[in-house]
PDB file of N, CA and C in Angstrom:
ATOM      1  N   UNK A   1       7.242   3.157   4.307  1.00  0.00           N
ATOM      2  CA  UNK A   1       5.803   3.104   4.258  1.00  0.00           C
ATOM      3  C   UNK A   1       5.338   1.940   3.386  1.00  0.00           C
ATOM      4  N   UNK A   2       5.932   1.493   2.163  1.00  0.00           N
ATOM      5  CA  UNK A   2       5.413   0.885   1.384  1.00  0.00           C
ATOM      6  C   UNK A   2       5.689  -0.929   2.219  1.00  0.00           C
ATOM      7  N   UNK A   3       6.766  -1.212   3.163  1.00  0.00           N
ATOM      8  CA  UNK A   3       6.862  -1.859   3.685  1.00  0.00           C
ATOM      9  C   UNK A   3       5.445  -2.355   4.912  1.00  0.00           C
ATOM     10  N   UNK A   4       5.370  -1.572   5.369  1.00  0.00           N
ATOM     11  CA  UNK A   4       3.965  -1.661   6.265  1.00  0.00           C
ATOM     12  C   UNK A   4       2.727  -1.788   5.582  1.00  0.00           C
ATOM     13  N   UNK A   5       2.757  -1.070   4.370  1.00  0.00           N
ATOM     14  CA  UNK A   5       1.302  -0.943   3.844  1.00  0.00           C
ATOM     15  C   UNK A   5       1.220  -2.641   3.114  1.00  0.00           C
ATOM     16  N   UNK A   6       2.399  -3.102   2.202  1.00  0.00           N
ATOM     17  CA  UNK A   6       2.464  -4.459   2.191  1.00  0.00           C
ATOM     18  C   UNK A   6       2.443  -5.496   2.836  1.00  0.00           C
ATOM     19  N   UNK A   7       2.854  -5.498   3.976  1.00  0.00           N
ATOM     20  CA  UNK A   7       2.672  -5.898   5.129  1.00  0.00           C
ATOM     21  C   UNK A   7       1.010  -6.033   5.615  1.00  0.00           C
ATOM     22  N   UNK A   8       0.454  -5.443   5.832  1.00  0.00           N
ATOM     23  CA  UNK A   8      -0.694  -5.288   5.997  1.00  0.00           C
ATOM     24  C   UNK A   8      -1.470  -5.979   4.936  1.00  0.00           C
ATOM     25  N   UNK A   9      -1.597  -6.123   3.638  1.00  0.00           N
ATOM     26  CA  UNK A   9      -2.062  -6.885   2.591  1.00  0.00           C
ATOM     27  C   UNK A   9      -2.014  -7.956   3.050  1.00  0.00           C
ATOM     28  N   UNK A  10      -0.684  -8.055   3.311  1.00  0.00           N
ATOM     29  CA  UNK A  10      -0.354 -10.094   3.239  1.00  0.00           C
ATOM     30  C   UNK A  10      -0.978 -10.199   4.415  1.00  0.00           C
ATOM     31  N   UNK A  11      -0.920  -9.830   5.296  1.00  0.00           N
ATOM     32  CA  UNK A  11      -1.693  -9.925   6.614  1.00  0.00           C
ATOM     33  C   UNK A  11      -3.165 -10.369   6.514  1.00  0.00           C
ATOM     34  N   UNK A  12      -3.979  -9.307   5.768  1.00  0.00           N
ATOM     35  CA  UNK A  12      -5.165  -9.047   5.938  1.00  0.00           C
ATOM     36  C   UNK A  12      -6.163  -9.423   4.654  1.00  0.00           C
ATOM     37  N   UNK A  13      -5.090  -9.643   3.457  1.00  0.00           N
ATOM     38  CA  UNK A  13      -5.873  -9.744   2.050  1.00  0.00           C
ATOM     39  C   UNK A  13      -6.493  -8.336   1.424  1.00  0.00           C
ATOM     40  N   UNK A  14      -6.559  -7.664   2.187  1.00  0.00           N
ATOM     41  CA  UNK A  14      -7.249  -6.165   1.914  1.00  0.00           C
ATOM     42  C   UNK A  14      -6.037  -4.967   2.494  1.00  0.00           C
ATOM     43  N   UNK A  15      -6.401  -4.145   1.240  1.00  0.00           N
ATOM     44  CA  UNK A  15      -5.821  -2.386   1.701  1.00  0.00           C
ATOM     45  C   UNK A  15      -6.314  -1.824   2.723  1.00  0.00           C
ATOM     46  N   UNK A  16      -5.352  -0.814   3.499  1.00  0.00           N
ATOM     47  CA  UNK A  16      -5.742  -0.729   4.485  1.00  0.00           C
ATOM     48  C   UNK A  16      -7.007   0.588   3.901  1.00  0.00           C
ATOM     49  N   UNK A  17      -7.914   0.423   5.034  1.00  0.00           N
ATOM     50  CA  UNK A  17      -8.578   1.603   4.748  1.00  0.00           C
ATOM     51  C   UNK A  17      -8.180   3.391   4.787  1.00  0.00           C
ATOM     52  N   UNK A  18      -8.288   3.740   3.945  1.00  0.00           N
ATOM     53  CA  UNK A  18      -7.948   5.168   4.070  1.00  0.00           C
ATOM     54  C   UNK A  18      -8.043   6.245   5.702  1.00  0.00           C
ATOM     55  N   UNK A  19      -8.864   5.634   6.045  1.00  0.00           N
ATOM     56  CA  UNK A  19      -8.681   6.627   7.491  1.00  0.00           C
ATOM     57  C   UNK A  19      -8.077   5.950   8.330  1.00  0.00           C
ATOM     58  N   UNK A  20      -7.413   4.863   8.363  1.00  0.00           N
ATOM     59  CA  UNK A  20      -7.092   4.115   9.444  1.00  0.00           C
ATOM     60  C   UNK A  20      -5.610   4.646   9.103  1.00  0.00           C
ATOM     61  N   UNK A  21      -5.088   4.311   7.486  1.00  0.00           N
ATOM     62  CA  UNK A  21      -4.009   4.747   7.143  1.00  0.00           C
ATOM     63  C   UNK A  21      -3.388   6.021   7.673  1.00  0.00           C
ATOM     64  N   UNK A  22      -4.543   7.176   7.793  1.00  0.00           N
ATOM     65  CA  UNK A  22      -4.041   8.261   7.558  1.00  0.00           C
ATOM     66  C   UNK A  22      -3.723   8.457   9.316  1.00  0.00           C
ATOM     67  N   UNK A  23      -4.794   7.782  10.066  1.00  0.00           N
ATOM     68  CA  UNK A  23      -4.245   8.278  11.145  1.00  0.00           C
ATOM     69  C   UNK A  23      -3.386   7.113  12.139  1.00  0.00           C
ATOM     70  N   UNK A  24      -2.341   6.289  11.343  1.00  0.00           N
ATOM     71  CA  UNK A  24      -1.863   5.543  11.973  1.00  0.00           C
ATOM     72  C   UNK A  24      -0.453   6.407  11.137  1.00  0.00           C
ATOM     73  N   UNK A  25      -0.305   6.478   9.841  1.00  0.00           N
ATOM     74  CA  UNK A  25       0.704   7.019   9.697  1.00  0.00           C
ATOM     75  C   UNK A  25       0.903   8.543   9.768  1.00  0.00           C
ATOM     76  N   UNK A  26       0.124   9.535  10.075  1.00  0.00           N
ATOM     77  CA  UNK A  26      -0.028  11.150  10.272  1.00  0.00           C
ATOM     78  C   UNK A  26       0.953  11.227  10.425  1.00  0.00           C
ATOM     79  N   UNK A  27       1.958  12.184  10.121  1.00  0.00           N
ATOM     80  CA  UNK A  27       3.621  12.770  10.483  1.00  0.00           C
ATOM     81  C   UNK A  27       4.476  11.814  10.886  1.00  0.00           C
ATOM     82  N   UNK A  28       4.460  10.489  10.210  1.00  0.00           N
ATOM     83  CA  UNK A  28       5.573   9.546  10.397  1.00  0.00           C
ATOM     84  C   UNK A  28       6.527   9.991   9.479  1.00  0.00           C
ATOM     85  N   UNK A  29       5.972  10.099   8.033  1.00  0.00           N
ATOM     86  CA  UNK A  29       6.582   9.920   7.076  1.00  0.00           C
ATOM     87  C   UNK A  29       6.492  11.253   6.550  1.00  0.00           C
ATOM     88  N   UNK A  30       7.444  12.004   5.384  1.00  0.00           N
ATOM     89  CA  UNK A  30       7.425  12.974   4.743  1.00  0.00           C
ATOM     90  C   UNK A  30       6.593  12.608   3.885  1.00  0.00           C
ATOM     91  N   UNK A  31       5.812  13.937   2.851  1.00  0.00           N
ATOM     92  CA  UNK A  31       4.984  13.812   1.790  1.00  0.00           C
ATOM     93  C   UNK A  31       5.314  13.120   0.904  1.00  0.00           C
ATOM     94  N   UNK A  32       7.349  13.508   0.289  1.00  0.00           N
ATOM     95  CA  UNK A  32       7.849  12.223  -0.716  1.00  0.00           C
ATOM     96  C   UNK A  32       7.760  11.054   0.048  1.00  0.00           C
ATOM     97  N   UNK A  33       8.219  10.814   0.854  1.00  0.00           N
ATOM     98  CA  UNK A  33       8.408   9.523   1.127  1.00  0.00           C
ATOM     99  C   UNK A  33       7.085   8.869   1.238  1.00  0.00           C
ATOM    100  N   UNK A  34       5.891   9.096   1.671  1.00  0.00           N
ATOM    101  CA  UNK A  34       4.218   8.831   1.399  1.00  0.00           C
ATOM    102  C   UNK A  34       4.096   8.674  -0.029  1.00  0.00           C
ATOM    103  N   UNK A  35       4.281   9.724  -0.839  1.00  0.00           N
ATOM    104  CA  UNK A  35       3.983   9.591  -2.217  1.00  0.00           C
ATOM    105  C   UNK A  35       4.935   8.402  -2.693  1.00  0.00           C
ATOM    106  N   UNK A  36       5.900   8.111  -2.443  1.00  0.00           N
ATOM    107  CA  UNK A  36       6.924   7.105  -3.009  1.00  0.00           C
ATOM    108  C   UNK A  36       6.153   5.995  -2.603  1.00  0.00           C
ATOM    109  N   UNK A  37       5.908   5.658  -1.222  1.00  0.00           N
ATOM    110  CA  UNK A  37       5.338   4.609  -0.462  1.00  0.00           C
ATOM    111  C   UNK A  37       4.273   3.841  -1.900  1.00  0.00           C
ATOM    112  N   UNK A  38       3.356   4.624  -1.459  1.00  0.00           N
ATOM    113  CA  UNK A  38       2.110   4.407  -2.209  1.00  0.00           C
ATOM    114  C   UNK A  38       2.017   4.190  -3.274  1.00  0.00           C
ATOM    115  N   UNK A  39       2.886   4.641  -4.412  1.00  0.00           N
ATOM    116  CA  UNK A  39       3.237   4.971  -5.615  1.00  0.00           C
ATOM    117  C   UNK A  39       3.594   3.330  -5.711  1.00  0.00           C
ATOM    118  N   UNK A  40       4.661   2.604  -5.003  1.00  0.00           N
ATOM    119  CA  UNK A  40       5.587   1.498  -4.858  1.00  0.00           C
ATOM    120  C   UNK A  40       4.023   0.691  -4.830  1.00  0.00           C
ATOM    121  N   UNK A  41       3.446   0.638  -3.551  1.00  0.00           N
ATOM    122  CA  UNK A  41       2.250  -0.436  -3.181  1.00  0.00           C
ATOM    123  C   UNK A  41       1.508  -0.501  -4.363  1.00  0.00           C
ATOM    124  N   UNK A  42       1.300   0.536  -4.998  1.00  0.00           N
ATOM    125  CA  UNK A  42       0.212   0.715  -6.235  1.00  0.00           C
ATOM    126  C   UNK A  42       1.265  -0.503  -7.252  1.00  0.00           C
ATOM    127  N   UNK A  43       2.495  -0.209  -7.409  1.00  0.00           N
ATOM    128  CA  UNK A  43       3.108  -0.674  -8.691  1.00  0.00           C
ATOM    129  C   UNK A  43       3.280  -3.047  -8.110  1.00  0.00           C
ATOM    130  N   UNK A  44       3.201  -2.726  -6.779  1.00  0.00           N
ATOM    131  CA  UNK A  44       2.667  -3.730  -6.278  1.00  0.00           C
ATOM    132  C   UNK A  44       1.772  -4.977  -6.318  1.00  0.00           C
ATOM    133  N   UNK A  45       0.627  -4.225  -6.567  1.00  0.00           N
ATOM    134  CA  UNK A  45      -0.570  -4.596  -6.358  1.00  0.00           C
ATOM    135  C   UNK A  45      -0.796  -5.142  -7.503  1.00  0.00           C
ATOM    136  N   UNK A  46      -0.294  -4.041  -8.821  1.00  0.00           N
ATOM    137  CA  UNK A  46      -0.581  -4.201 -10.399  1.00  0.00           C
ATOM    138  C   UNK A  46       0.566  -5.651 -10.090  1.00  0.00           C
ATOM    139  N   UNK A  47       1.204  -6.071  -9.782  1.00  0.00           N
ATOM    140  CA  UNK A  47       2.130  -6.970  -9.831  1.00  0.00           C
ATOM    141  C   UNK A  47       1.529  -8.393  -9.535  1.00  0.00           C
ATOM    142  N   UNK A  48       0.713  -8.177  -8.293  1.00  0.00           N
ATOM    143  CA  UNK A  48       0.020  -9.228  -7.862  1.00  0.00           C
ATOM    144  C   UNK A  48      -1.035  -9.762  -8.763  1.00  0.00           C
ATOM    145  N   UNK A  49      -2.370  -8.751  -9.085  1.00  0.00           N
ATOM    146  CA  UNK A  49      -3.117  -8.924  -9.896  1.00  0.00           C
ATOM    147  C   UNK A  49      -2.133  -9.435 -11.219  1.00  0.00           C
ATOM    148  N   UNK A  50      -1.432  -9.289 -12.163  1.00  0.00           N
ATOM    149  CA  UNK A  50      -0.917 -10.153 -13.137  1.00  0.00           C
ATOM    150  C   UNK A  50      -0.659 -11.338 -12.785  1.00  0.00           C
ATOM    151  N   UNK A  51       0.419 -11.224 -11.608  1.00  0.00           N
ATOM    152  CA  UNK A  51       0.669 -12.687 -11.088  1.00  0.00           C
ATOM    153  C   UNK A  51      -0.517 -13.901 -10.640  1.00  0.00           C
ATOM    154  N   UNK A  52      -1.617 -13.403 -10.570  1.00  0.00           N
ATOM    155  CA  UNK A  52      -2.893 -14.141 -10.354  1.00  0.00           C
ATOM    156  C   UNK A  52      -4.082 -14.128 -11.564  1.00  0.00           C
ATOM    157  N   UNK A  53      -3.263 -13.291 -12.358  1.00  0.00           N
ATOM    158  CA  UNK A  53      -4.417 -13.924 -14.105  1.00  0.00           C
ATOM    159  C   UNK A  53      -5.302 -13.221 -14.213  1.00  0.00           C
ATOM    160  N   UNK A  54      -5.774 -11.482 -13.038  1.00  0.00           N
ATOM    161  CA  UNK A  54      -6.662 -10.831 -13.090  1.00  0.00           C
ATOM    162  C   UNK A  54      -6.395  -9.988 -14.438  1.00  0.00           C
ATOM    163  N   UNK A  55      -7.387  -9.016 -14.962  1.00  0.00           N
ATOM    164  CA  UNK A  55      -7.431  -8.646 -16.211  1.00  0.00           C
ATOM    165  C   UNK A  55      -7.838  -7.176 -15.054  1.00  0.00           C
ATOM    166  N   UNK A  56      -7.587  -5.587 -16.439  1.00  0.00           N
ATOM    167  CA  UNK A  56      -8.354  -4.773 -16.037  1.00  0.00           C
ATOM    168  C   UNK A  56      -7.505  -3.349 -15.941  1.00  0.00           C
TER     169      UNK A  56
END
């Protein structure tokens, strides 16, 4: 999951929206493996924002 949802960033510059998410991935993935996903993109994101000098 966290592969696609990154994917989609670099793609698009933006997160995907929450309902699009939910019903593109609905019963792909188990709850851990969602929670891991997301958990990863989140630790991500904080990665990017440093790497670009954002504060916050």
């Amino acid at each position: 999951m966290f592969y696609l949802m990154k994917r989609h960033f670099q793609q698009t510059g933006e997160v995907m929206d929450p309902h699009v998410f939910a019903a593109q991935f609905l019963g792909a993935f188990s709850t851990v493996e969602g929670v891991a996903g997301i958990l990863m993109f989140d630790e991500y994101l904080n990665s990017e924002a440093r790497g670009n000098g954002a504060t916050g």
